[in-house]
N, C-alpha and C. Protein backbone atom coordinates (compact mmCIF):
# COMPACT_ATOMS: atom_id res chain seq x y z
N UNK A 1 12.22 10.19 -26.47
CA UNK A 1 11.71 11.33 -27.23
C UNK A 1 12.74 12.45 -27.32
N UNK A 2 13.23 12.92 -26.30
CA UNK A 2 14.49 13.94 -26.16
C UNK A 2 15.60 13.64 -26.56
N UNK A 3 15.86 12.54 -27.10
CA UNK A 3 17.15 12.40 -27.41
C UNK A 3 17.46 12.46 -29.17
N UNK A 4 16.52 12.28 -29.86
CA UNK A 4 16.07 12.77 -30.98
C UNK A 4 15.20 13.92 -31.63
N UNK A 5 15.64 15.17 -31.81
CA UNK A 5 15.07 15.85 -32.16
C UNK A 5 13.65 16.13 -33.21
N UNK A 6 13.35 15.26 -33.60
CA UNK A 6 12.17 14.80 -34.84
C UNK A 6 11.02 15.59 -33.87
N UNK A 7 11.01 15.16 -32.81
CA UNK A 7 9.76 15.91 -31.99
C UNK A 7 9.35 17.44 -32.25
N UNK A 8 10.53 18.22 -33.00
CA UNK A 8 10.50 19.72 -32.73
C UNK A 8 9.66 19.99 -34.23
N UNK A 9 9.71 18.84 -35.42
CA UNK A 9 9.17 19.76 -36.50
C UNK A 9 7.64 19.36 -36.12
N UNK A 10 7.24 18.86 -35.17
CA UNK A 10 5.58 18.82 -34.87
C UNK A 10 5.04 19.58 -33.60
N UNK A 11 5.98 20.56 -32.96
CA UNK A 11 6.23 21.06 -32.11
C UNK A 11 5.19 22.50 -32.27
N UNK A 12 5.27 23.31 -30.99
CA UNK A 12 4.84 25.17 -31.44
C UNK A 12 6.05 25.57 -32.33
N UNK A 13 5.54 26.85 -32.96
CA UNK A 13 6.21 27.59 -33.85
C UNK A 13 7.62 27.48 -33.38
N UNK A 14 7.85 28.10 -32.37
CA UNK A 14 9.50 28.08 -32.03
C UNK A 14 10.57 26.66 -32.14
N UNK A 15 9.66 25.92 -32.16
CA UNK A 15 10.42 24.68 -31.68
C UNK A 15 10.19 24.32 -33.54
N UNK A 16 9.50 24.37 -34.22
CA UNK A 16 9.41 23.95 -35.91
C UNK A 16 10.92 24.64 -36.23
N UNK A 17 10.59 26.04 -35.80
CA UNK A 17 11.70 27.05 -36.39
C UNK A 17 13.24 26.48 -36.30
N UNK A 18 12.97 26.01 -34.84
CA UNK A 18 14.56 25.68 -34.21
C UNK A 18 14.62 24.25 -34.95
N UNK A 19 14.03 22.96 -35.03
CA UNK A 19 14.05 22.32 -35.56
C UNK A 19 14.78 22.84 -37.26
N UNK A 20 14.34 23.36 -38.01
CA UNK A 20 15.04 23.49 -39.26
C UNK A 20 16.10 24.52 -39.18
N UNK A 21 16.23 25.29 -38.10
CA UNK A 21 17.93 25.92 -38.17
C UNK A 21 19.06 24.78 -37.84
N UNK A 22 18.65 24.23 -37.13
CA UNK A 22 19.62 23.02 -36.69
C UNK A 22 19.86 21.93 -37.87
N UNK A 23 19.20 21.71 -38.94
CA UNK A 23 18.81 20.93 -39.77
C UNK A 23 19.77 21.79 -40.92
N UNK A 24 19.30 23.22 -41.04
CA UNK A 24 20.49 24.14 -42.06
C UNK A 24 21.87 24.15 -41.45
N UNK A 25 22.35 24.03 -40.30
CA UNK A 25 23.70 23.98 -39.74
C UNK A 25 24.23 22.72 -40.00
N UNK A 26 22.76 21.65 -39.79
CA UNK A 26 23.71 20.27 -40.16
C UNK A 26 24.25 20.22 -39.04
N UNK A 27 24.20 20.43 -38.07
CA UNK A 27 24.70 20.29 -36.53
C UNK A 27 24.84 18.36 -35.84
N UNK A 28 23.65 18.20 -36.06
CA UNK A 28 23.58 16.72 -35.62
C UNK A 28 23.95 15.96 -36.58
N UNK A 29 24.30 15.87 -37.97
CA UNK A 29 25.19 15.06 -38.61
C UNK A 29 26.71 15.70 -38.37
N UNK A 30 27.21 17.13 -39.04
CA UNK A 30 28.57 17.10 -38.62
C UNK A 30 29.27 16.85 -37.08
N UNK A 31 28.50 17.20 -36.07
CA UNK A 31 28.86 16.61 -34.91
C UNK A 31 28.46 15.47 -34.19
N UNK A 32 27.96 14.23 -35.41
CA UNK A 32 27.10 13.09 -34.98
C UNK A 32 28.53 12.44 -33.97
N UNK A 33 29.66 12.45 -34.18
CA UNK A 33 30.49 11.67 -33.43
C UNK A 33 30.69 11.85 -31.82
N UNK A 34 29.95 13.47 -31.19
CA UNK A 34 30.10 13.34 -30.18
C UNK A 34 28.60 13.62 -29.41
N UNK A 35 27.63 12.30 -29.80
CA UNK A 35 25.89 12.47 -29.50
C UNK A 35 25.54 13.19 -29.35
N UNK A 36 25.14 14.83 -29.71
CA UNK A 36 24.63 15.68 -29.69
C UNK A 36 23.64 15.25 -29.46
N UNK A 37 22.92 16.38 -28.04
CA UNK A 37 21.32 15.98 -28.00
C UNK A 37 20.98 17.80 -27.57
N UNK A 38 19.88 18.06 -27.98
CA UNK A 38 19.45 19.71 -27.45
C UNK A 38 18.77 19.63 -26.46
N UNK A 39 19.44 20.59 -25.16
CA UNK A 39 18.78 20.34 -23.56
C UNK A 39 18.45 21.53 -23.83
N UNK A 40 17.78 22.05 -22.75
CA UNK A 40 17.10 23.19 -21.93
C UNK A 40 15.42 23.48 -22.25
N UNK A 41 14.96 24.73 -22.42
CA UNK A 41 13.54 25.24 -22.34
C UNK A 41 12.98 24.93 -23.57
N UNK A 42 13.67 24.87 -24.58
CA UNK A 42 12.79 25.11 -26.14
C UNK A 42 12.10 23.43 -26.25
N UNK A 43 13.18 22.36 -26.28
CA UNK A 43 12.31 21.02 -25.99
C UNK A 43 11.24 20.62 -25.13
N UNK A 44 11.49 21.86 -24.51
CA UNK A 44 10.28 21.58 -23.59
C UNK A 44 8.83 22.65 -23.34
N UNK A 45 9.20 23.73 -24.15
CA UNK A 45 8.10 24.80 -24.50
C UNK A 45 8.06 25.40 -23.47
N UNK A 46 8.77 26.06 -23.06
CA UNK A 46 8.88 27.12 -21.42
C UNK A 46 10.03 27.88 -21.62
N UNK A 47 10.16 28.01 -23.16
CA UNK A 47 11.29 28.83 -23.19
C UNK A 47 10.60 30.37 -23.16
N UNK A 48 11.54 31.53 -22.90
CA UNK A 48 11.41 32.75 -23.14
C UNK A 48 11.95 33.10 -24.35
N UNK A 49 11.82 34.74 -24.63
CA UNK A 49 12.49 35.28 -25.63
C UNK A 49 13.54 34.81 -25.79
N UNK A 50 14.80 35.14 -25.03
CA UNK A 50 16.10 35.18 -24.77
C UNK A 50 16.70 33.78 -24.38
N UNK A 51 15.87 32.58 -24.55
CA UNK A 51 16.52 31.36 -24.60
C UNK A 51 17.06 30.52 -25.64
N UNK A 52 18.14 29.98 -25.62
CA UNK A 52 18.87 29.50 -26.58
C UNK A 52 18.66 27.93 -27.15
N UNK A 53 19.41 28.03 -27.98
CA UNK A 53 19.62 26.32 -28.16
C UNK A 53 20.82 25.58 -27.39
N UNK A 54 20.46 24.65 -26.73
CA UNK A 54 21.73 24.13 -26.20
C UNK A 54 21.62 23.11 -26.62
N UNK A 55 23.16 22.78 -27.12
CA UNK A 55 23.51 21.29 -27.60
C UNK A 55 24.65 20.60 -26.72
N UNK A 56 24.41 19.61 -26.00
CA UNK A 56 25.11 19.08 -25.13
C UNK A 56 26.20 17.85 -25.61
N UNK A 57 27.34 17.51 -25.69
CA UNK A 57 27.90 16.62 -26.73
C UNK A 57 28.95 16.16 -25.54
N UNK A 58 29.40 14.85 -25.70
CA UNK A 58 30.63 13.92 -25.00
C UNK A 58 31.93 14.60 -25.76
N UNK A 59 32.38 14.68 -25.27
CA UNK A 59 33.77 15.16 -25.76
C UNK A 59 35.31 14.99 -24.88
N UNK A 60 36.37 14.14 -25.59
CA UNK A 60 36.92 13.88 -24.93
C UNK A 60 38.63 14.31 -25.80
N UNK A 61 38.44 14.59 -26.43
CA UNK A 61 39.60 16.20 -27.19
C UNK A 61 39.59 16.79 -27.47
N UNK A 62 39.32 17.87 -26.11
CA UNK A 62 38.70 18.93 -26.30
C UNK A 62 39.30 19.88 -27.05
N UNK A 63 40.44 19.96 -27.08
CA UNK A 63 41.09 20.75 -28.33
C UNK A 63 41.24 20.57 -29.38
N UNK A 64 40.50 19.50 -29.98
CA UNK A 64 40.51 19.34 -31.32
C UNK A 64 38.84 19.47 -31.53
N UNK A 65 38.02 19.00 -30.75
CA UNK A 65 36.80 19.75 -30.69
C UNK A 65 36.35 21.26 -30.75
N UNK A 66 37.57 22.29 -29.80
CA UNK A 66 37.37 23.42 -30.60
C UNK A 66 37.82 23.78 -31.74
N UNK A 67 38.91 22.93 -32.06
CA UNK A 67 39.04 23.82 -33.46
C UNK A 67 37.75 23.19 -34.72
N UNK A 68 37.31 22.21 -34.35
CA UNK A 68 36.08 21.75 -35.05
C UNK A 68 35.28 22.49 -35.37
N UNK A 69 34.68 22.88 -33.87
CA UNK A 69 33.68 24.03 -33.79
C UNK A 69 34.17 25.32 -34.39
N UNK A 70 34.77 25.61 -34.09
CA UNK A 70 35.71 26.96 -34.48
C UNK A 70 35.40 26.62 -36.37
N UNK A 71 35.97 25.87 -36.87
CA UNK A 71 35.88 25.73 -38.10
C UNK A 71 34.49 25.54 -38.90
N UNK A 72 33.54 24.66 -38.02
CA UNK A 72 32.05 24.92 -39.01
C UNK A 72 31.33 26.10 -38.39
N UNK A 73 31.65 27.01 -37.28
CA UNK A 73 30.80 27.73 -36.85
C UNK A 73 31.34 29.46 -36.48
N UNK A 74 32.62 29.49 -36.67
CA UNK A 74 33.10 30.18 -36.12
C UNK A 74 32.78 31.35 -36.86
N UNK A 75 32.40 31.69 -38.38
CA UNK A 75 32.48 32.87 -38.94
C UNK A 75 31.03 33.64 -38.78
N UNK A 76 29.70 33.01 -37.79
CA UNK A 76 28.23 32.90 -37.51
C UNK A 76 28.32 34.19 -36.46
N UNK A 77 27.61 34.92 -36.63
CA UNK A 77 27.85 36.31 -35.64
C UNK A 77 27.93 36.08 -33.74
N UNK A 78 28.60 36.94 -34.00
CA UNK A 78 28.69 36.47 -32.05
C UNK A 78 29.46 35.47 -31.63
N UNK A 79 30.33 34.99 -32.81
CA UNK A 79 31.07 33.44 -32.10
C UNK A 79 31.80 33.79 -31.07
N UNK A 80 31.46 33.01 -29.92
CA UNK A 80 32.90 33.17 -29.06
C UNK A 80 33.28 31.58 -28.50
N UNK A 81 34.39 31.48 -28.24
CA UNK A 81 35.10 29.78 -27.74
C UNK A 81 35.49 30.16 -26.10
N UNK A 82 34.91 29.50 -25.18
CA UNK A 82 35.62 28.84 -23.94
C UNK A 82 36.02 27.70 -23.63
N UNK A 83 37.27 27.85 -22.85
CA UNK A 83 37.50 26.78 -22.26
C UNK A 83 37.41 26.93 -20.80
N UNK A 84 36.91 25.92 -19.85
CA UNK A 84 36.68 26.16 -18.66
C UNK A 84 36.11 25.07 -17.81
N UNK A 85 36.28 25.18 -16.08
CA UNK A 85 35.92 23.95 -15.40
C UNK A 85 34.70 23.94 -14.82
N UNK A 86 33.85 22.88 -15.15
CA UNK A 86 32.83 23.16 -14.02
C UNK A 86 32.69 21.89 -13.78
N UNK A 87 32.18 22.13 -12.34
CA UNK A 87 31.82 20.75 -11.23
C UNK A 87 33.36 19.71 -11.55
N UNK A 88 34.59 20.33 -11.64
CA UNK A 88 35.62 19.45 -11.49
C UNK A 88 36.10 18.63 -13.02
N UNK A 89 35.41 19.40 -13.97
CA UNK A 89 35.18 18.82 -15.35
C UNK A 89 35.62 19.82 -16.13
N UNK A 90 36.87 19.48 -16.71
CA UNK A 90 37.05 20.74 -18.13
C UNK A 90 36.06 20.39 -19.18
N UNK A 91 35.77 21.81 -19.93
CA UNK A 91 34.40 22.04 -20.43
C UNK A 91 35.16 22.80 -22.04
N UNK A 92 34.67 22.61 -23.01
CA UNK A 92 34.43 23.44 -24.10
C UNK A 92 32.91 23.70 -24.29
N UNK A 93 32.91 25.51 -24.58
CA UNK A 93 31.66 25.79 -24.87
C UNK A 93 31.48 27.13 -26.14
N UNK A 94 30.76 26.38 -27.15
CA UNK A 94 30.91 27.53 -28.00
C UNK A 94 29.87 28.35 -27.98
N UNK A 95 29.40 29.55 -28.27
CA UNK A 95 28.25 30.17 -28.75
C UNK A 95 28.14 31.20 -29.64
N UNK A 96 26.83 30.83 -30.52
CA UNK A 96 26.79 31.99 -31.92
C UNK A 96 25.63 32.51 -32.48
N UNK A 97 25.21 32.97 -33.06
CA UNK A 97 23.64 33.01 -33.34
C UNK A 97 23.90 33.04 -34.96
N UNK A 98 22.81 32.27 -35.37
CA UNK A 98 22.22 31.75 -36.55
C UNK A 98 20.79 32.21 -36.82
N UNK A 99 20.62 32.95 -37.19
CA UNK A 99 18.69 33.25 -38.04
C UNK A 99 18.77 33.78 -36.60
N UNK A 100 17.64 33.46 -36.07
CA UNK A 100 16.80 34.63 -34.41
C UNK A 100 17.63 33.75 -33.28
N UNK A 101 18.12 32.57 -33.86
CA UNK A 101 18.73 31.49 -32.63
C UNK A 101 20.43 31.94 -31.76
N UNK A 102 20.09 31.72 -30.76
CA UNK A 102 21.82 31.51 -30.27
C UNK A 102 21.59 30.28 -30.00
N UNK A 103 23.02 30.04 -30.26
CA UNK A 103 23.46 28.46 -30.08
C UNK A 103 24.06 29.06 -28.87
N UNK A 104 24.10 27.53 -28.11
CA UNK A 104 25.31 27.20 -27.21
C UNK A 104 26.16 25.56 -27.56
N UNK A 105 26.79 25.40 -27.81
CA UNK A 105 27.33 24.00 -28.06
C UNK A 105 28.49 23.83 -26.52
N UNK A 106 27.68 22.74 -25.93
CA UNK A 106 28.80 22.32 -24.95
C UNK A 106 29.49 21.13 -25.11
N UNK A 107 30.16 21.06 -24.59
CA UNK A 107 31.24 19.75 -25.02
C UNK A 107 32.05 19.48 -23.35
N UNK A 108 31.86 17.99 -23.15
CA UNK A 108 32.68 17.64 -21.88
C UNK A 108 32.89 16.56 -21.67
N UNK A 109 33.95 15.84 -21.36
CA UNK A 109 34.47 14.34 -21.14
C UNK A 109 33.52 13.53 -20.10
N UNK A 110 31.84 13.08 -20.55
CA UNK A 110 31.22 12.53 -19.82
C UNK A 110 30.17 12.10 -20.76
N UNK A 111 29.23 11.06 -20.82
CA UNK A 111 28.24 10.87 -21.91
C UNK A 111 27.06 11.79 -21.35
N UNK A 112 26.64 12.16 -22.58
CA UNK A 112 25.47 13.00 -22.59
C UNK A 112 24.17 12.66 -21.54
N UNK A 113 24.36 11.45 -21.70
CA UNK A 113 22.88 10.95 -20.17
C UNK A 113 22.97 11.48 -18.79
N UNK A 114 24.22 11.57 -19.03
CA UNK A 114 25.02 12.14 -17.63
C UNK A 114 25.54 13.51 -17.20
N UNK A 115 25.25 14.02 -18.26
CA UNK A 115 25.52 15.90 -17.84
C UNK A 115 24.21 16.51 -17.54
N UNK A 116 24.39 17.29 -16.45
CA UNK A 116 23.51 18.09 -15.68
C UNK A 116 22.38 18.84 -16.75
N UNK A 117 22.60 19.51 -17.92
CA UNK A 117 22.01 19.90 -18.56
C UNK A 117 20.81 18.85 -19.08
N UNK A 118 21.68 17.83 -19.61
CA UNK A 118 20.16 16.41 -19.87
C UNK A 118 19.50 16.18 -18.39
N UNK A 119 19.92 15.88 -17.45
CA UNK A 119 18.84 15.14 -16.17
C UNK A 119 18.26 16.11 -15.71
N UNK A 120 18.45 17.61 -15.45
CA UNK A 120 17.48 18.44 -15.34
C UNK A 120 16.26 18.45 -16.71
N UNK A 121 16.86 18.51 -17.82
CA UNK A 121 15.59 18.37 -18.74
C UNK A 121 14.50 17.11 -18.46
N UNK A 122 15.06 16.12 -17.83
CA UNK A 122 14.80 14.72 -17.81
C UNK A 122 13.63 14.56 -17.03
N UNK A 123 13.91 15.62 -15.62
CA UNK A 123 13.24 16.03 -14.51
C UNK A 123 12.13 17.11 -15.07
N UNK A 124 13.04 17.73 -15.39
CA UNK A 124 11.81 18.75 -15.62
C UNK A 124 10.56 18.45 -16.50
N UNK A 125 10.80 17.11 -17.38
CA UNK A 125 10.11 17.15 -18.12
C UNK A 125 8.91 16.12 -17.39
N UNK A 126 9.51 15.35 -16.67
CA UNK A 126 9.20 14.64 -15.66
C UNK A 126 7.58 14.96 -14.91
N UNK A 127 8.19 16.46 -14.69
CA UNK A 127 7.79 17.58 -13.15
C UNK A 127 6.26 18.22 -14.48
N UNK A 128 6.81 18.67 -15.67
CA UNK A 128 5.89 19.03 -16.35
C UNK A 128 4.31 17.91 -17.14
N UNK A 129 4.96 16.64 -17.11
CA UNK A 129 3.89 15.92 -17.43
C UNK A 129 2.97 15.49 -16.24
N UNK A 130 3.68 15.23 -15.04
CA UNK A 130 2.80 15.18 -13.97
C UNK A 130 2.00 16.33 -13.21
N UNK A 131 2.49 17.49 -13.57
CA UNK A 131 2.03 19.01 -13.37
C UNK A 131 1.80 19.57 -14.49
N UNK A 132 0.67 19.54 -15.36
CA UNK A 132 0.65 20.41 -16.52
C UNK A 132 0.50 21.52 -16.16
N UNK A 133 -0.02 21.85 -15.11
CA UNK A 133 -0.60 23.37 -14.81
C UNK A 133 0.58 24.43 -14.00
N UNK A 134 1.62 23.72 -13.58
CA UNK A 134 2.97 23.86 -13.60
C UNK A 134 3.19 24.57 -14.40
N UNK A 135 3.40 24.68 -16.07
CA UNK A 135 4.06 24.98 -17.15
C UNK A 135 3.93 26.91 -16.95
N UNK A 136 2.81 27.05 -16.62
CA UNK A 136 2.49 28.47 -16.83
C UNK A 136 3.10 29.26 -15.79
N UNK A 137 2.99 28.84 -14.73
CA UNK A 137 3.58 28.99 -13.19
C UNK A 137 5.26 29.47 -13.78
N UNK A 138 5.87 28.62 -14.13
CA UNK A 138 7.18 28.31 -14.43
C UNK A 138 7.74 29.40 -15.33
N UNK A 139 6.95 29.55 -16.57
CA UNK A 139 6.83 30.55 -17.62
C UNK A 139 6.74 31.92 -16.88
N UNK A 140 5.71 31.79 -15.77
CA UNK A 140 6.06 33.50 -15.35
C UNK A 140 7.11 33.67 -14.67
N UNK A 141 7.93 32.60 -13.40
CA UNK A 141 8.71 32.72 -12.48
C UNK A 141 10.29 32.92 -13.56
N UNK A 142 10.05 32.65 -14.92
CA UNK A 142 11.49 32.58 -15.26
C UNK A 142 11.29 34.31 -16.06
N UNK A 143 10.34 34.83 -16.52
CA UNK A 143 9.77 35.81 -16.94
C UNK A 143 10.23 37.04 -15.95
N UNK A 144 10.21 36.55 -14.65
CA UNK A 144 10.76 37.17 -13.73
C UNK A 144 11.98 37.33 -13.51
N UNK A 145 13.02 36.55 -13.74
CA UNK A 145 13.76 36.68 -14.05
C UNK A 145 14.74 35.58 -13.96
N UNK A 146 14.08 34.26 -13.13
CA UNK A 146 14.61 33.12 -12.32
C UNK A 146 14.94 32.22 -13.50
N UNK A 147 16.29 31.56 -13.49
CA UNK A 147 16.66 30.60 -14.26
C UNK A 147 15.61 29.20 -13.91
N UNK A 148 15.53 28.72 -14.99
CA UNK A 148 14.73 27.02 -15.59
C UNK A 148 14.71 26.64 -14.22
N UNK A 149 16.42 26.12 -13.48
CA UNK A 149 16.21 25.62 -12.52
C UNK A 149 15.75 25.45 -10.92
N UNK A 150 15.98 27.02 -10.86
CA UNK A 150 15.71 28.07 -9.73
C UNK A 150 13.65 28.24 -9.63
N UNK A 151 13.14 28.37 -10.78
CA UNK A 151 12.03 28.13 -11.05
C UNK A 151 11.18 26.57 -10.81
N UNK A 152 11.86 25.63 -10.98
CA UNK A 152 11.34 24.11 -10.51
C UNK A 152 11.58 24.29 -9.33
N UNK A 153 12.67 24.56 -8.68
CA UNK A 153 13.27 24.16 -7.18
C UNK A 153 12.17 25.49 -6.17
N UNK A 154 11.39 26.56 -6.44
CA UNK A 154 10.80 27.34 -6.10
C UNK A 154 9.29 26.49 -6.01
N UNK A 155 8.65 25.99 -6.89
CA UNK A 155 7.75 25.50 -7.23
C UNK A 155 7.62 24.00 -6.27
N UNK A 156 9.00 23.30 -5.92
CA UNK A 156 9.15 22.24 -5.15
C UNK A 156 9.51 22.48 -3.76
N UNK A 157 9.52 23.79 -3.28
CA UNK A 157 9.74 24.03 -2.05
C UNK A 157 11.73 23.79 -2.01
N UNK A 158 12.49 23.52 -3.01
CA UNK A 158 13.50 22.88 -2.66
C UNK A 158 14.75 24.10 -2.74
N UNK A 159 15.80 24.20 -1.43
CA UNK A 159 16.34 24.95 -1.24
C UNK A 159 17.96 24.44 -1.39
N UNK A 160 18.54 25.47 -2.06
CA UNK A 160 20.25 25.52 -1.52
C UNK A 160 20.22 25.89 -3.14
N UNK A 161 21.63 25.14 -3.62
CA UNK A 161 22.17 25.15 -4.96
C UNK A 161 20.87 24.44 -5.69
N UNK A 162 20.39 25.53 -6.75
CA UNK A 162 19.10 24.68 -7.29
C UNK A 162 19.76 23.50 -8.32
N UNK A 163 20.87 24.17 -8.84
CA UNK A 163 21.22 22.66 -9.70
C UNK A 163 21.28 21.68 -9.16
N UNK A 164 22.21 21.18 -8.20
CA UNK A 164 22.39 20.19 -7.22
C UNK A 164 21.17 19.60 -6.63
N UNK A 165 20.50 20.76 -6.40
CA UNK A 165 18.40 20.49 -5.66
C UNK A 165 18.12 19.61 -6.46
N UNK A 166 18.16 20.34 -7.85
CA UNK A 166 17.08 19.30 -8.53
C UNK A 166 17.75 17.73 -9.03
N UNK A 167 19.33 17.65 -9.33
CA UNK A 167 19.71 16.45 -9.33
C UNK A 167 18.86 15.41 -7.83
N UNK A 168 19.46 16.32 -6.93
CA UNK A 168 18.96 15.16 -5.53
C UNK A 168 17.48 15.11 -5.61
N UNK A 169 17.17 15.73 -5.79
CA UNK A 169 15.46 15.45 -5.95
C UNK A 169 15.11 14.31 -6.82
N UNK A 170 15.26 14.32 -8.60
CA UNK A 170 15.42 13.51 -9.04
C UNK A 170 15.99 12.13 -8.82
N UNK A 171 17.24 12.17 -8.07
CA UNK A 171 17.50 10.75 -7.53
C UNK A 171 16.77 9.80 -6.83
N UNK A 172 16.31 10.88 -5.86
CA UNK A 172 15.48 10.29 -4.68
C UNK A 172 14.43 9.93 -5.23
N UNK A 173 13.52 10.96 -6.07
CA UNK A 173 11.84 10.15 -6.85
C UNK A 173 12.58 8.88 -7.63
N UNK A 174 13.61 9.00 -7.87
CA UNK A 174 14.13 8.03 -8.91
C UNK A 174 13.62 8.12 -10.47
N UNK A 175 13.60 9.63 -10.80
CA UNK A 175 13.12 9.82 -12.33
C UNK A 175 14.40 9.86 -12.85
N UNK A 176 15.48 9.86 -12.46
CA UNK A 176 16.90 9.99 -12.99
C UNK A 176 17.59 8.72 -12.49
């Protein structure tokens, strides 16, 4: 279901909306070559005001990937381009806002099943069908001010680096 966006034009309002900005960018055909899939809160309806679109993509030149990005997106208000390491992984990440949306487009030499951004959605979405009553809980704790993941790992009793938490958590139930 998450790995195809079709889910969002039958979705709440926000998620219809985001569904056809992504559809006017043409995002998932011009960047069909590096699997774009959209992680975080909005696929999953626990987004806040101030949450974005994230598009998570394999990418393995990365400098020709930014100038990609740079070129279909770059003149969209707010563009800015990084380059940078995380978890031992050079990263391109663009972001811009389009209509009420910010984008984030990430890009990193690993397939999309496999970046932290998808297996937390994976989990979380996991954590939300077996806990519906969860969802609201979650909605206030991030309201508060607690990131997506910091908010599951609160709710699971689970302590340290919440990113890392919720990967090992997931391993262990074996939903990932």
């Amino acid at each position: 279901m998450l790995k195809n966006i079709a889910y969002l034009e039958f979705g709440n309002e926000k998620q219809k909306r985001a569904y056809n900005v992504i559809h006017q960018l043409n995002i998932m055909k011009d960047l069909k070559s590096y699997s774009p899939i959209l992680c975080g809160t909005i696929p999953l309806g626990i987004d806040t005001a101030s949450s974005d679109l994230d598009m998570i993509m394999e990418v393995h030149h990365l400098q020709d990937f930014a100038k990609i990005i740079h070129n279909y997106y770059g003149s969209y208000s707010g563009f800015r381009l990084k380059n940078k390491t995380i978890r031992g992984k050079p990263i391109v990440k663009a972001n811009f806002t389009y209509q009420e949306f910010e984008f984030e487009l990430f890009g990193q030499p690993q397939p999309v099943a496999e970046q932290y951004a998808y297996l937390h959605m994976i989990i979380e979405k996991y954590l939300l069908d077996e806990h519906p009553l969860w969802k609201s809980t979650i909605f206030a704790l991030k309201e508060e001010g607690l990131k997506t993941e910091q908010a599951f790992c609160a709710m699971l009793g689970l302590t340290g680096d919440p990113y890392e938490a919720l990967i090992d958590y997931g391993r262990k139930r074996q939903i990932i």
